[in-house]
Protein backbone atom coordinates (compact mmCIF):
# COMPACT_ATOMS: atom_id res chain seq x y z
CA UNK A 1 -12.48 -2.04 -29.89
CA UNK A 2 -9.48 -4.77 -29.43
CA UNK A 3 -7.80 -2.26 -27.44
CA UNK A 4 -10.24 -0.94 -25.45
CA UNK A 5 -11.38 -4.54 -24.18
CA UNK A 6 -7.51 -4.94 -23.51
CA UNK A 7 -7.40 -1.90 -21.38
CA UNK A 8 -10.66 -2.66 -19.11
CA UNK A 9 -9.33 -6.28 -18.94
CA UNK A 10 -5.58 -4.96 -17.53
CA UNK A 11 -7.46 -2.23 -15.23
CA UNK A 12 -9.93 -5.01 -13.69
CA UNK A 13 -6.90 -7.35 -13.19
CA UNK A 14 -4.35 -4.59 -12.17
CA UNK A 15 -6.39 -2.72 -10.18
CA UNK A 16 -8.50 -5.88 -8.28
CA UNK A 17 -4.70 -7.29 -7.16
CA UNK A 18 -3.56 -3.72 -6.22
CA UNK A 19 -6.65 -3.44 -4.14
CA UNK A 20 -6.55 -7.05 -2.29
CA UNK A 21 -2.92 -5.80 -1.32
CA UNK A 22 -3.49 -2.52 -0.50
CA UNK A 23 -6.07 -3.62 1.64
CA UNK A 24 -3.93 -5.96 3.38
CA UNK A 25 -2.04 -3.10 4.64
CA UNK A 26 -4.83 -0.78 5.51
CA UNK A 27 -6.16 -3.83 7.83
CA UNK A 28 -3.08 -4.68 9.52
CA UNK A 29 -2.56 -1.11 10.27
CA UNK A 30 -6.36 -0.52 11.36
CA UNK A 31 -6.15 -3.71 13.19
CA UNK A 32 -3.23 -2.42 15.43
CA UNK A 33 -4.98 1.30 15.51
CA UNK A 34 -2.48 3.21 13.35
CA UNK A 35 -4.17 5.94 11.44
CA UNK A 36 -4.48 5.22 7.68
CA UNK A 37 -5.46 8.74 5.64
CA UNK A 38 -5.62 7.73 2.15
CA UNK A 39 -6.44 4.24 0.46
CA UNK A 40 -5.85 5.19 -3.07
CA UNK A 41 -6.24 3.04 -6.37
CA UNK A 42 -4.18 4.49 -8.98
CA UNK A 43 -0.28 6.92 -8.90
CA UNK A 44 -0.72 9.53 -6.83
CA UNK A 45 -2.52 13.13 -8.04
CA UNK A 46 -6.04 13.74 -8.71
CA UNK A 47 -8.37 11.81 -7.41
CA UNK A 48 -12.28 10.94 -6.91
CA UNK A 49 -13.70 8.89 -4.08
CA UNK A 50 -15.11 9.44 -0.61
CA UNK A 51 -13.92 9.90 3.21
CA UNK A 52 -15.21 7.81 5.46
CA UNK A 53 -13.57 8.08 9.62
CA UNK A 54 -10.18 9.46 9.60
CA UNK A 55 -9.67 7.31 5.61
CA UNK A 56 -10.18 8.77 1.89
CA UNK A 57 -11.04 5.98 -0.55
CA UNK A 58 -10.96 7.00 -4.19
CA UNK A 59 -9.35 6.67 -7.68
CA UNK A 60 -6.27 8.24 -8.87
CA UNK A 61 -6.37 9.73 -12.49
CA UNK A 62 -4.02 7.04 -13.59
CA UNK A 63 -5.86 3.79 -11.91
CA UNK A 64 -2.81 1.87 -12.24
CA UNK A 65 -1.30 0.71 -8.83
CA UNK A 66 -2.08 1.98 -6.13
CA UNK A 67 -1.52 3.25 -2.29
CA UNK A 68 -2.38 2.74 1.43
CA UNK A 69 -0.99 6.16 3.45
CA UNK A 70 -0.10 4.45 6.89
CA UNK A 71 0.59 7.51 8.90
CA UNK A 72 3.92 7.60 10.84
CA UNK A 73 6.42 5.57 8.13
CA UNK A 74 8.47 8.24 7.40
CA UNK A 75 12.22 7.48 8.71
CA UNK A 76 14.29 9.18 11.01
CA UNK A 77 14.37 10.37 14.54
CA UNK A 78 11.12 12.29 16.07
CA UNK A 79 11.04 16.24 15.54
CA UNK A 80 11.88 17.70 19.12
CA UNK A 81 8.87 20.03 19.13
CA UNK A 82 5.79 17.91 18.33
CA UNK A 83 4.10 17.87 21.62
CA UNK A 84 3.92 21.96 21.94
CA UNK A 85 3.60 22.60 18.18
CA UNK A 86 0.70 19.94 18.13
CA UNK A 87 -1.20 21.98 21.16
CA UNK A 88 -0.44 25.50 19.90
CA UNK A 89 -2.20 24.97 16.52
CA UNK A 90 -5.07 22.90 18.47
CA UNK A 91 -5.63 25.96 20.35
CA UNK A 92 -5.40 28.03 17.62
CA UNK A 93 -7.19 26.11 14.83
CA UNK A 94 -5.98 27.53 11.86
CA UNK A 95 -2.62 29.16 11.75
CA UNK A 96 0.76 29.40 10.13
CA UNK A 97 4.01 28.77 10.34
CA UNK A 98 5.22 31.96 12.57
CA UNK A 99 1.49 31.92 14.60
CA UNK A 100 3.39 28.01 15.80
CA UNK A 101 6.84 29.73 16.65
CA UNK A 102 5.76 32.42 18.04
CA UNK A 103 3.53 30.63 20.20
CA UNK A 104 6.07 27.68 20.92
CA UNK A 105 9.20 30.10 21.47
CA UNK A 106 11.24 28.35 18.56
CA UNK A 107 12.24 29.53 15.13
CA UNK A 108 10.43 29.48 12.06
CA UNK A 109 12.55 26.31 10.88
CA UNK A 110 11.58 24.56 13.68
CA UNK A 111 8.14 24.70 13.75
CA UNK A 112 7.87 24.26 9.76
CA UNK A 113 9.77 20.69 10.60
CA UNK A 114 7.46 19.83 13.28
CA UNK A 115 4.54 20.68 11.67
CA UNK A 116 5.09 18.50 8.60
CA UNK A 117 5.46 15.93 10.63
CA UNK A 118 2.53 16.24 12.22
CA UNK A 119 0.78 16.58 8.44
CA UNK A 120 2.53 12.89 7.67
CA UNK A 121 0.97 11.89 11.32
CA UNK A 122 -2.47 13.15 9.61
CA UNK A 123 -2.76 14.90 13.45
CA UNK A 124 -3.19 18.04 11.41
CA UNK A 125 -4.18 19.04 7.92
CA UNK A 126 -1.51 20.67 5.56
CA UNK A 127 -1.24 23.99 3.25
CA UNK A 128 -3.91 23.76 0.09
CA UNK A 129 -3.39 25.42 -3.26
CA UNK A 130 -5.30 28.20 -2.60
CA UNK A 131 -3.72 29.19 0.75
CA UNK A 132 -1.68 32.13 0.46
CA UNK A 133 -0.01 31.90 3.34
CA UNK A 134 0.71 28.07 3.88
CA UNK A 135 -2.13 28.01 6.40
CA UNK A 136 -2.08 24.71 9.07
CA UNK A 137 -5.64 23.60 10.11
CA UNK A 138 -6.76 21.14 13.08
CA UNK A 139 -8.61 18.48 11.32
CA UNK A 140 -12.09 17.99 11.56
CA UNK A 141 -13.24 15.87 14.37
CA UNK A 142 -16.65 14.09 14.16
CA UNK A 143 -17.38 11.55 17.42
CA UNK A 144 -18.11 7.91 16.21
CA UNK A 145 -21.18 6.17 17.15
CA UNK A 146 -19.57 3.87 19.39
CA UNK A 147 -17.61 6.44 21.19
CA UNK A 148 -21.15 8.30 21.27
CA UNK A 149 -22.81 5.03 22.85
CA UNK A 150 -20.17 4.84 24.79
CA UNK A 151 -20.36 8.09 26.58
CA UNK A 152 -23.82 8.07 27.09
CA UNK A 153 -23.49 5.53 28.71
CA UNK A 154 -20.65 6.63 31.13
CA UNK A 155 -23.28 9.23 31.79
CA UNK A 156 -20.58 11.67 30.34
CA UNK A 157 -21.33 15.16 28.16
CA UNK A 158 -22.29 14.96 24.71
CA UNK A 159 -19.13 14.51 22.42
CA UNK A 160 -17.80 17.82 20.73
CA UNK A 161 -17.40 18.16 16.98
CA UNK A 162 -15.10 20.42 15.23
CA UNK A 163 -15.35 21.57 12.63
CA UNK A 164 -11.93 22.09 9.94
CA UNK A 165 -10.22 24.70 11.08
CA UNK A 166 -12.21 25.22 14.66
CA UNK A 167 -10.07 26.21 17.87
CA UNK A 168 -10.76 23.70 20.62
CA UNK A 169 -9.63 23.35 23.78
CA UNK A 170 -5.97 21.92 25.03
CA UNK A 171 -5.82 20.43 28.50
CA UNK A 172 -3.28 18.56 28.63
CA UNK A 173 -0.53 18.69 25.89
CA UNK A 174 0.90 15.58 26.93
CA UNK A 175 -1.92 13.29 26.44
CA UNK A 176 -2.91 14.90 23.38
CA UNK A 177 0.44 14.18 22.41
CA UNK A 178 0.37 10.70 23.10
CA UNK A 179 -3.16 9.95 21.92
CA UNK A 180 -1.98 11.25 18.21
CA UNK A 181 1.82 9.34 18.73
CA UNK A 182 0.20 5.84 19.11
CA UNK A 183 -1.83 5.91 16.43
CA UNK A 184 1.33 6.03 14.48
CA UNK A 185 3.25 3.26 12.62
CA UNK A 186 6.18 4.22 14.25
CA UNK A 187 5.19 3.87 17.46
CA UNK A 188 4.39 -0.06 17.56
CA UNK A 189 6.75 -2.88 18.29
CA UNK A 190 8.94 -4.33 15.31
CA UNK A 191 6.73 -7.74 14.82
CA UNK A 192 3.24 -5.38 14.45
CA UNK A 193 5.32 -2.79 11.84
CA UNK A 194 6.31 -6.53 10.25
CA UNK A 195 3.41 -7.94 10.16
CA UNK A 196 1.40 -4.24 8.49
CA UNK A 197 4.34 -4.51 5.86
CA UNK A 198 3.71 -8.10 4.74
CA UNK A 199 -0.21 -8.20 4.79
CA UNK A 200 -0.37 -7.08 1.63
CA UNK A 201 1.84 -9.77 0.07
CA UNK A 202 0.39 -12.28 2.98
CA UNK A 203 -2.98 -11.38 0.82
CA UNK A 204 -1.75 -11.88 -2.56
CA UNK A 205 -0.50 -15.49 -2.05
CA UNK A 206 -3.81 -16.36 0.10
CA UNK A 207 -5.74 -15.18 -2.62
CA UNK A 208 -3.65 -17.29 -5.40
CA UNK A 209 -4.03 -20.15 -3.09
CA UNK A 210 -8.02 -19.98 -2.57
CA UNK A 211 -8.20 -19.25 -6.32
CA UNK A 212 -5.96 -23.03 -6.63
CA UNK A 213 -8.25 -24.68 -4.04
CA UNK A 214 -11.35 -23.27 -6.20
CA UNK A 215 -9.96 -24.50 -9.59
CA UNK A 216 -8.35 -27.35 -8.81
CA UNK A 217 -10.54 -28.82 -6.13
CA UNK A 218 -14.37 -27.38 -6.09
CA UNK A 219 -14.48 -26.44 -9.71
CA UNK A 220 -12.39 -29.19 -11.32
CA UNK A 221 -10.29 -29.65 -14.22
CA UNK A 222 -10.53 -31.32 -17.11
CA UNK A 223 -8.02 -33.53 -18.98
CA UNK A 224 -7.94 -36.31 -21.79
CA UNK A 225 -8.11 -39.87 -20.97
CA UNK A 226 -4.56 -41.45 -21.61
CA UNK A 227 -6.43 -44.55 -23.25
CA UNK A 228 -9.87 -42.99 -24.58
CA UNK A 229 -9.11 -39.52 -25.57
CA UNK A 230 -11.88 -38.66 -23.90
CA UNK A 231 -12.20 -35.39 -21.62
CA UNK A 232 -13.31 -35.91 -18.53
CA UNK A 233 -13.42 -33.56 -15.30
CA UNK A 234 -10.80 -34.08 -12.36
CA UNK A 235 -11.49 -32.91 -8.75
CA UNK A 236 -8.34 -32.89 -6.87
CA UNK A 237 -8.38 -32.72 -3.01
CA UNK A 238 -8.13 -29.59 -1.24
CA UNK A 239 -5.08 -30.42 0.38
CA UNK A 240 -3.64 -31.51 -3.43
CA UNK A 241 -4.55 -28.08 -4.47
CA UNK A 242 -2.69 -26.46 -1.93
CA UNK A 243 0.60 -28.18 -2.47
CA UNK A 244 -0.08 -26.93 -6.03
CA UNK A 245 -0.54 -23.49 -4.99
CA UNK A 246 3.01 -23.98 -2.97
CA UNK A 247 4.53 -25.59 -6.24
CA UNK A 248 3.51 -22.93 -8.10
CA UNK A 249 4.81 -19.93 -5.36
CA UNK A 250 8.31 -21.52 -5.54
CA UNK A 251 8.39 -21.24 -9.24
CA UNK A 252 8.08 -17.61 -8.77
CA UNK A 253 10.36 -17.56 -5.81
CA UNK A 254 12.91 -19.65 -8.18
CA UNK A 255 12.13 -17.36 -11.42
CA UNK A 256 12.34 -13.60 -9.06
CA UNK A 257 16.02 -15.20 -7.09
CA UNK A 258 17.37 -15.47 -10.84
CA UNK A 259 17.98 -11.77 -10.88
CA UNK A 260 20.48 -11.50 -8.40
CA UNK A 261 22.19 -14.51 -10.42
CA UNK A 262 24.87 -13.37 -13.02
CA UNK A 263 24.61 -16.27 -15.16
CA UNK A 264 20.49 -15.97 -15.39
CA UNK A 265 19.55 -12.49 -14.94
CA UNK A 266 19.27 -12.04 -18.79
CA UNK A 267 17.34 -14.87 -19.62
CA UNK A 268 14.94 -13.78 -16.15
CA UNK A 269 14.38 -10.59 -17.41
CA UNK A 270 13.84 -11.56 -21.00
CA UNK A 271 11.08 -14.05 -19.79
CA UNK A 272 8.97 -11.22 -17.87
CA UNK A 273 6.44 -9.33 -19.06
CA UNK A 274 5.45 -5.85 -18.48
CA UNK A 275 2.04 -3.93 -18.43
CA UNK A 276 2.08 -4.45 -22.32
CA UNK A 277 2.14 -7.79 -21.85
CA UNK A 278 -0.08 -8.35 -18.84
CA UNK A 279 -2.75 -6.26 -21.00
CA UNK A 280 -2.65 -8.25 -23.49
CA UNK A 281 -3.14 -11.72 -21.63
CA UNK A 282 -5.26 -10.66 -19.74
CA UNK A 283 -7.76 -9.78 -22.63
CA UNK A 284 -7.08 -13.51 -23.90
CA UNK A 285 -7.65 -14.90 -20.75
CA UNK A 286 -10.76 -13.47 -20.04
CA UNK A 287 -12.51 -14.02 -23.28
CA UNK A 288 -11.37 -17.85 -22.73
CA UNK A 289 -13.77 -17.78 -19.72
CA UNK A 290 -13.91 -17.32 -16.06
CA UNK A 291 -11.89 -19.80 -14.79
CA UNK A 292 -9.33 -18.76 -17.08
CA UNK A 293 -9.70 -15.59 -16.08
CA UNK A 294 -9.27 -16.43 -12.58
CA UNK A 295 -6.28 -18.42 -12.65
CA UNK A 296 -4.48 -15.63 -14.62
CA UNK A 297 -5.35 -12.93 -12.14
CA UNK A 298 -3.82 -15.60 -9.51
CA UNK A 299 -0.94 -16.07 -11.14
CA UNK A 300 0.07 -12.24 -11.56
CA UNK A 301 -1.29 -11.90 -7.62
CA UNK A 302 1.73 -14.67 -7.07
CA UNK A 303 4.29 -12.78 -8.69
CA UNK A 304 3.15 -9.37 -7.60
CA UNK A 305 2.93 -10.52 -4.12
CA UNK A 306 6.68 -12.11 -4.27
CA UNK A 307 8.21 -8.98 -6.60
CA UNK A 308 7.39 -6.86 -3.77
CA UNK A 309 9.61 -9.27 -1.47
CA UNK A 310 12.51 -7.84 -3.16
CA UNK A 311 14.86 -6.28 -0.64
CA UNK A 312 15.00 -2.97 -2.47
CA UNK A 313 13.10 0.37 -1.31
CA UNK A 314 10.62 1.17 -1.87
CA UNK A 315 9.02 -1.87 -2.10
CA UNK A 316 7.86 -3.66 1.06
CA UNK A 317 10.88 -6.11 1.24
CA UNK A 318 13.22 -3.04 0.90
CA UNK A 319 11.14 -1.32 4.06
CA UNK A 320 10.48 -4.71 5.96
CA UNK A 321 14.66 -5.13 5.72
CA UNK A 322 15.34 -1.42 7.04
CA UNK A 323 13.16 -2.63 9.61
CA UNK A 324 15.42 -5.34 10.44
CA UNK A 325 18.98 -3.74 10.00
CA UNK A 326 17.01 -1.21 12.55
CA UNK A 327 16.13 -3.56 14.66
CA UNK A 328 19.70 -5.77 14.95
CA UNK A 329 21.75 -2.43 15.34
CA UNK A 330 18.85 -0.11 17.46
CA UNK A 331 20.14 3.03 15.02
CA UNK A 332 17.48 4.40 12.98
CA UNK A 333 17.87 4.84 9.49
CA UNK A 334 17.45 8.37 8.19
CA UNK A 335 14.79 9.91 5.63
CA UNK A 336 17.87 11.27 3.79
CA UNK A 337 19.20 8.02 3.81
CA UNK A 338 15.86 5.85 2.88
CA UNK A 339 15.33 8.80 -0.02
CA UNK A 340 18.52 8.07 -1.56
CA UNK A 341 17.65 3.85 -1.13
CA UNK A 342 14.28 4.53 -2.94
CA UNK A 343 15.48 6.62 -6.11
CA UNK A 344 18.54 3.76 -6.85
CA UNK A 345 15.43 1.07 -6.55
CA UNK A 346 13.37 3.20 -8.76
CA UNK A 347 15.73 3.50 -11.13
CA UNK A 348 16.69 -0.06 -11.33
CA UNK A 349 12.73 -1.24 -11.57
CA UNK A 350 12.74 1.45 -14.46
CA UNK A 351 15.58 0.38 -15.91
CA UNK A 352 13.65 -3.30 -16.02
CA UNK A 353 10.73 -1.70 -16.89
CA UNK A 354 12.08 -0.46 -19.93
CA UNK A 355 13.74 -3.79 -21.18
CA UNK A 356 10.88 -5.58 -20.51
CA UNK A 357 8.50 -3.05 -22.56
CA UNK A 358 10.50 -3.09 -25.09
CA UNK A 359 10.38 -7.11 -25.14
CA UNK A 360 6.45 -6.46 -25.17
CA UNK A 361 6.09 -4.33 -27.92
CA UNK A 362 8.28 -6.25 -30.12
CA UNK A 363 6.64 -9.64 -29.26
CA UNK A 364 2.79 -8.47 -29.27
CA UNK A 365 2.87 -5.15 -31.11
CA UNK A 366 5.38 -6.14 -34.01
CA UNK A 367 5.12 -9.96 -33.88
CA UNK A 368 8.87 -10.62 -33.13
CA UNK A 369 8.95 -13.71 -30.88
């Protein structure tokens, strides 16, 4: 029973902070209209949940971390043959991968790169399992009700839908083209493509900090009288509970820069925990109380929020400095080259990962402090 309250304490922690930032990237990017096609809660793979516009929410078999798909982040230069490949399977609706060359006078290669490109965009929908022939499909286009207002009030024909699959008309490849390119990542100035990769940290930290100003200020805390003993209950001001909050975020800022120091990278890693340990708080913490329970889930949100600061792909430091080196030089970093980034980082969190659940086990499993 021990265990199983430790697991639905970790989920409910794990997967509420994975959500909050998550979501912080799915606004950002929905804010600056950039197509976002899955908002995921859990690794990638099977999954349960619901679509709702252009966006699948669900849960992952393993609801542990977690994923925003913002279309158009893969690296590298554009494939050449996007706008005709786009246009041939629109007129087609469902095809393959020689129907597109054919069509598009280019070789089988070609449109296979073009056309998984356009899958990442989400501007078409991929292969299943159960297509024998790696089939392509225009998506399924249902009008909103605001773009339905809106044409009936223009006075304007009733809004098609289509249907998965459905052939539909082309008349004009290049604004097709360009109404599917801008709702890409890619295609936004470098502050918007900033500011989409640090919402989800930006939400993090504000969430530690309204949790502080909650605690500290409406809430209060309670400490002994230095003269009575007595416990009384302290209301700090808000602004006092945000210089806390800041106090607090440089401790983490302090703790995470001690990797990348020699002399204190040992000791840094020895004092982290991993999901062992965060479990197992988090099931003390929350039978303590609320509050408790509250200022633990802020305190992981803090660190979670500055880990993924960390200049190392994938995580969104490692992308938001890519974006930067891209920026300074105006060359554009390849997926080859962003692949090879993201397996060294992966390896090195696992490498961490593995020391540090090792620490866990021996200190809460085994008892060896």
């Amino acid at each position: 029973m021990d265990f199983l309250i430790m697991l639905v304490c970790a989920v409910i922690t794990i997967g509420f902070l994975v959500f909050i930032h998550e979501g912080g990237h799915y606004l950002a990017a929905r804010a600056f209209g950039v197509r976002v096609t899955e908002f995921m809660l859990g690794l990638p793979g099977p999954s349960v949940g619901f679509t709702k516009g252009e966006t699948r929410f669900g849960v992952t078999a393993v609801p542990l971390g977690g994923y925003a798909k913002v279309c158009g982040m893969e690296a590298g230069p554009l494939q050449p043959h996007l706008q005709e490949v786009l246009a041939a399977l629109y007129r087609r609706g469902t095809a393959n991968m020689e129907d597109v060359a054919r069509d598009c006078g280019i070789s089988d290669d070609e449109a296979y790169e073009a056309l998984e490109e356009l899958v990442e965009w989400g501007s078409i929908m991929g292969p299943t399992k159960q297509d024998e022939f790696n089939t392509y499909r225009a998506p399924r286009v249902v009008p909103s009700k605001r773009a339905v207002r809106k044409a009936e009030a223009a006075g304007a024909p009733a809004l098609p839908i289509y249907e998965l699959g459905e052939p539909r008309p082309v008349h004009d490849e290049r604004v097709l083209y360009e109404s599917e390119y801008h709702q890409q990542y890619r295609s936004l100035p470098f502050w918007k493509r900033s500011v989409i990769l640090l919402a989800g940290i930006a939400t993090n930290l504000l969430f530690a900090m309204l949790v502080f100003v909650l605690v500290f200020s409406v809430i209060g805390f309670q400490v002994a009288h230095p003269e009575t003993g007595e416990i009384v209950t302290i209301h700090a001001s808000v602004l006092q509970a945000i210089q806390a909050g800041f106090a607090y975020i440089g401790m983490v800022v302090q703790a995470v820069a001690g990797l990348f120091n020699p002399a204190t990278a040992a000791q840094t890693v020895s004092d982290s925990t991993s999901i062992v340990g965060i479990a197992v708080m988090s099931k003390d913490y929350f039978q303590a109380g609320l509050i408790e329970a509250l200022e633990f889930m802020a305190m992981i949100s803090v660190s979670l929020g500055i880990m993924n600061l960390l200049p190392i792909p994938p995580l969104d430091g490692g992308r938001f400095v890519v974006e930067i080196f891209q920026k300074g030089t105006r060359k554009t970093v390849s997926q080859k080259a962003m692949n090879y980034m993201s397996m060294a980082g992966m390896a090195l969190f696992l490498g961490f990962f593995v020391i540090m659940l090792n620490q866990d086990i021996q200190r809460f499993v085994f008892g060896n402090w």
